[in-house]
C-alpha atoms as a PDB file:
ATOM      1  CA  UNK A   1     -15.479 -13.135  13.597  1.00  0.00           C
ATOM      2  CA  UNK A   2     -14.893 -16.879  13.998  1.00  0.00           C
ATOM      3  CA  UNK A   3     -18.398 -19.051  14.480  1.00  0.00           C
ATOM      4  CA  UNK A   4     -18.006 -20.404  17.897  1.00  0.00           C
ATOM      5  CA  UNK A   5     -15.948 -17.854  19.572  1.00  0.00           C
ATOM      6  CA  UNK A   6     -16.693 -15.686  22.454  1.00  0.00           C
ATOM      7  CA  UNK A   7     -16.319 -12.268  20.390  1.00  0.00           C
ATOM      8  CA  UNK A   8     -14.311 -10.602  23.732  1.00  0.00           C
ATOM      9  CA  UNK A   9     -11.975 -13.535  23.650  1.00  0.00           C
ATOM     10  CA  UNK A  10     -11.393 -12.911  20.107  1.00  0.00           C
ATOM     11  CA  UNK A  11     -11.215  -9.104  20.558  1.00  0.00           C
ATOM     12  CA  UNK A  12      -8.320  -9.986  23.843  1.00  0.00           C
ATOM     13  CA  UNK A  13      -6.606 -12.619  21.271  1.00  0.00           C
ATOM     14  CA  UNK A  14      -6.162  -9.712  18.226  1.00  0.00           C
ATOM     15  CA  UNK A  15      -4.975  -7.025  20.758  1.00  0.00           C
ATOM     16  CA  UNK A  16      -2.355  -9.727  21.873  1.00  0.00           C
ATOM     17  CA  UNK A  17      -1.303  -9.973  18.310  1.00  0.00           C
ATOM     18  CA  UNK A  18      -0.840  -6.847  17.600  1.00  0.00           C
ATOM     19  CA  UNK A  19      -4.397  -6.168  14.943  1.00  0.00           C
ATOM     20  CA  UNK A  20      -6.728  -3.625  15.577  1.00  0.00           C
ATOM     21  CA  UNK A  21     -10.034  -3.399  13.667  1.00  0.00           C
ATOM     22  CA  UNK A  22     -11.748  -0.187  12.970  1.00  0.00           C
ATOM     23  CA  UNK A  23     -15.438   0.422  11.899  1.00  0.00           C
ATOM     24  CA  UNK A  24     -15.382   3.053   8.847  1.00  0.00           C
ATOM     25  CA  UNK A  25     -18.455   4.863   8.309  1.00  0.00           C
ATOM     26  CA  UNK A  26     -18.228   5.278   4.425  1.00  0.00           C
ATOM     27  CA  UNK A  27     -20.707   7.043   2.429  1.00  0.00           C
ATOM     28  CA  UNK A  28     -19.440   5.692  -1.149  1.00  0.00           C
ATOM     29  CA  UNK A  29     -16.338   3.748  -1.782  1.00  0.00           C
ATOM     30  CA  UNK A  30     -15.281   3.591  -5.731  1.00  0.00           C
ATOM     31  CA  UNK A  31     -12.463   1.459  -6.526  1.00  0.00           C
ATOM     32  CA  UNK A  32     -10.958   2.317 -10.387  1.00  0.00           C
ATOM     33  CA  UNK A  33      -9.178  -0.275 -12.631  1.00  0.00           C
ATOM     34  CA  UNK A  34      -8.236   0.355 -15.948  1.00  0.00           C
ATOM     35  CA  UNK A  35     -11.630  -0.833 -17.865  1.00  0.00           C
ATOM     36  CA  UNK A  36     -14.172   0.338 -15.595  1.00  0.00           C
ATOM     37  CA  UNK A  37     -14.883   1.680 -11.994  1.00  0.00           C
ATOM     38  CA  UNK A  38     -16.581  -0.052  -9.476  1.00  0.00           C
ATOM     39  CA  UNK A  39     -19.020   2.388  -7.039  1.00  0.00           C
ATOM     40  CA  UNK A  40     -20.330   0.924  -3.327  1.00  0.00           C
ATOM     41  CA  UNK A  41     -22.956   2.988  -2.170  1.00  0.00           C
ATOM     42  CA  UNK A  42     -23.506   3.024   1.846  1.00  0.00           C
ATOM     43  CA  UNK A  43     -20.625   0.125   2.271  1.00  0.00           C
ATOM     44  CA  UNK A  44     -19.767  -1.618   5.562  1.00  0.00           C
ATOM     45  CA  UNK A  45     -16.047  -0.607   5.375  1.00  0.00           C
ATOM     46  CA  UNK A  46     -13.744  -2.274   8.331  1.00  0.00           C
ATOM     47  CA  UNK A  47      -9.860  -1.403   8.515  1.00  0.00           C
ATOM     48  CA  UNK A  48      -7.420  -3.980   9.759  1.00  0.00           C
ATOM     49  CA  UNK A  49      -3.963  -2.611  11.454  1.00  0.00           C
ATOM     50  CA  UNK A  50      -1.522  -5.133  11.943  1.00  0.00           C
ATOM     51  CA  UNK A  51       1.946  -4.468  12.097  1.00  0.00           C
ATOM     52  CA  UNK A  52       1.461  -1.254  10.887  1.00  0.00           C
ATOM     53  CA  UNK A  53       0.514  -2.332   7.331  1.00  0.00           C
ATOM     54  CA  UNK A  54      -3.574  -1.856   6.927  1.00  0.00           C
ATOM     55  CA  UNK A  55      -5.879  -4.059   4.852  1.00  0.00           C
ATOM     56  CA  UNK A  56      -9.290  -2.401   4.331  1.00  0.00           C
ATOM     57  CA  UNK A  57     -12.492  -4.777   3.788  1.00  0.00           C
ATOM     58  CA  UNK A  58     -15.396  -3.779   1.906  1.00  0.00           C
ATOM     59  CA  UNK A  59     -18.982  -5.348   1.583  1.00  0.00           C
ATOM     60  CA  UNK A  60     -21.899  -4.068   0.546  1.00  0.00           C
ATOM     61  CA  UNK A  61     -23.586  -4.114  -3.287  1.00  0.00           C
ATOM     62  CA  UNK A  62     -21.753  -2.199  -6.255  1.00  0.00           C
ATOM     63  CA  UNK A  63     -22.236  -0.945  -9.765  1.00  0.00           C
ATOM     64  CA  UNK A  64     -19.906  -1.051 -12.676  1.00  0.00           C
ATOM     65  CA  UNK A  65     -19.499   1.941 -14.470  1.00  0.00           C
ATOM     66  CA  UNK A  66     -17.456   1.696 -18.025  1.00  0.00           C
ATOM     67  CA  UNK A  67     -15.032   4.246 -18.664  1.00  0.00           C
ATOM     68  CA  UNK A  68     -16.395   6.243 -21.612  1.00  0.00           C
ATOM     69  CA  UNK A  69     -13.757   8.937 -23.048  1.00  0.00           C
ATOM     70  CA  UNK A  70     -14.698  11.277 -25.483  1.00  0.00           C
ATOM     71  CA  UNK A  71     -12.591  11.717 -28.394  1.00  0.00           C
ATOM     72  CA  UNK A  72     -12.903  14.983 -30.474  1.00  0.00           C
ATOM     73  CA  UNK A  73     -12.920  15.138 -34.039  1.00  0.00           C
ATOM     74  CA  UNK A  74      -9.698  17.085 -34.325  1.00  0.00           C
ATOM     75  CA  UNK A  75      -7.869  14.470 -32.529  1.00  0.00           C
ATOM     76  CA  UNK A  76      -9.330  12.185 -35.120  1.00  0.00           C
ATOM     77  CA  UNK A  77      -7.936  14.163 -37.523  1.00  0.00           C
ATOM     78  CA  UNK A  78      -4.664  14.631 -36.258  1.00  0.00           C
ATOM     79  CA  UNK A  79      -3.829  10.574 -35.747  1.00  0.00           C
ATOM     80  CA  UNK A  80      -4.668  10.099 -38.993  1.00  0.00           C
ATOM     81  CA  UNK A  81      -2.669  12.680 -40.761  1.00  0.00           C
ATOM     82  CA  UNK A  82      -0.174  11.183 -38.611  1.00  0.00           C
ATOM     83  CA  UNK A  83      -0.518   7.840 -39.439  1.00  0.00           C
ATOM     84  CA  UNK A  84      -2.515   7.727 -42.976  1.00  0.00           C
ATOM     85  CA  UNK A  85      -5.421   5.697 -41.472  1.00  0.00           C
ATOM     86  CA  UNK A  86      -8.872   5.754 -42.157  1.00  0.00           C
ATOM     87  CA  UNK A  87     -11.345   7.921 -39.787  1.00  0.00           C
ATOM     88  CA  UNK A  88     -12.437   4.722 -37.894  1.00  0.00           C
ATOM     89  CA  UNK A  89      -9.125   3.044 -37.669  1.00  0.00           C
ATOM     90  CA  UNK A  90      -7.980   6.262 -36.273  1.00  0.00           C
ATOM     91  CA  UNK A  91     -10.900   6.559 -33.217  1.00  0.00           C
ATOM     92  CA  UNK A  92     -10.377   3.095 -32.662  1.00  0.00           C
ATOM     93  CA  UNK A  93      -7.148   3.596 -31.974  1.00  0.00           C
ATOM     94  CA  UNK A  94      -7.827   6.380 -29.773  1.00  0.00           C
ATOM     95  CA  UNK A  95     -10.733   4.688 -27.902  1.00  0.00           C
ATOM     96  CA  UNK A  96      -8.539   2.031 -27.473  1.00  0.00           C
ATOM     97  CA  UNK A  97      -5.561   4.385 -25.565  1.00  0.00           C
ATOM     98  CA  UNK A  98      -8.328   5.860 -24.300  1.00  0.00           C
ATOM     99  CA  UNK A  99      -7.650   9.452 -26.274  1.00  0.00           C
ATOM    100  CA  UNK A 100      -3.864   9.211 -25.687  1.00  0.00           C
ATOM    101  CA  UNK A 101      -3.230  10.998 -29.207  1.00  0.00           C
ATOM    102  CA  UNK A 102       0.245   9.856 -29.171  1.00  0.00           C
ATOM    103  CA  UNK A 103       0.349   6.752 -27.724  1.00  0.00           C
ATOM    104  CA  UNK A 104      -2.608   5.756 -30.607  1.00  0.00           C
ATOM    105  CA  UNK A 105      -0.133   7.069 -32.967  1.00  0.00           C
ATOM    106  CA  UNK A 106       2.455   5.135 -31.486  1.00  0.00           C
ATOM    107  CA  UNK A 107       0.505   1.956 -31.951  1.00  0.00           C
ATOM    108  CA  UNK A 108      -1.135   2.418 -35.138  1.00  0.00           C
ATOM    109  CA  UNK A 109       2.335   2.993 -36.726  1.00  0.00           C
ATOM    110  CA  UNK A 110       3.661  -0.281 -35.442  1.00  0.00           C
ATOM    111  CA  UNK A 111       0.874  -1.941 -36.842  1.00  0.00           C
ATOM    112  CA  UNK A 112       2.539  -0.910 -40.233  1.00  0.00           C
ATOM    113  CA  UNK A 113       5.710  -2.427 -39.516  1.00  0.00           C
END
């Protein structure tokens, strides 16, 4: 809310608008991107409606959590049959696609070009 304001006059002034608000009791919110996941434990969650389109807030403390993938020795052995790369070139390569066996392949044989 806005410092100042009579919250029921800012409550009457969103309606008129057209916004709603809505308290969400959330247990555990986790929000993934594509190096690591972020986890809110017991956040204050608040959902915004307005015209139809909703924006969710979230506050509360978090931890980050890497993504960890684990890559078995066959597919080691596969990428670099493939691509006539050394063991550790060839997990990098798949730690780095995160164990997408042909997309590591894929890169790994551009690298020779």
């Amino acid at each position: 809310m806005m410092p100042g304001m009579n919250p029921r006059k800012m409550q009457k002034l969103m309606k008129q608008m057209g916004m709603k608000q809505n308290e969400i009791k959330a247990i555990k919110v986790t929000i993934e991107t594509p190096d690591e996941t972020l986890v809110f434990e017991n956040p204050e969650v608040t959902e915004t409606k307005i015209q139809g389109q909703s924006t969710f807030q979230v506050v509360g403390t978090y931890t980050k959590k890497k993504e960890e993938v684990e890559i078995p020795d066959d597919d080691v052995e596969l990428v670099m049959a493939q691509t006539n790369v050394p063991m550790e070139r060839a997990r990098e390569a798949l730690e780095k696609t995160k164990g997408d066996i042909a997309q590591a392949i894929v890169e790994l044989q551009g690298e020779g070009k």
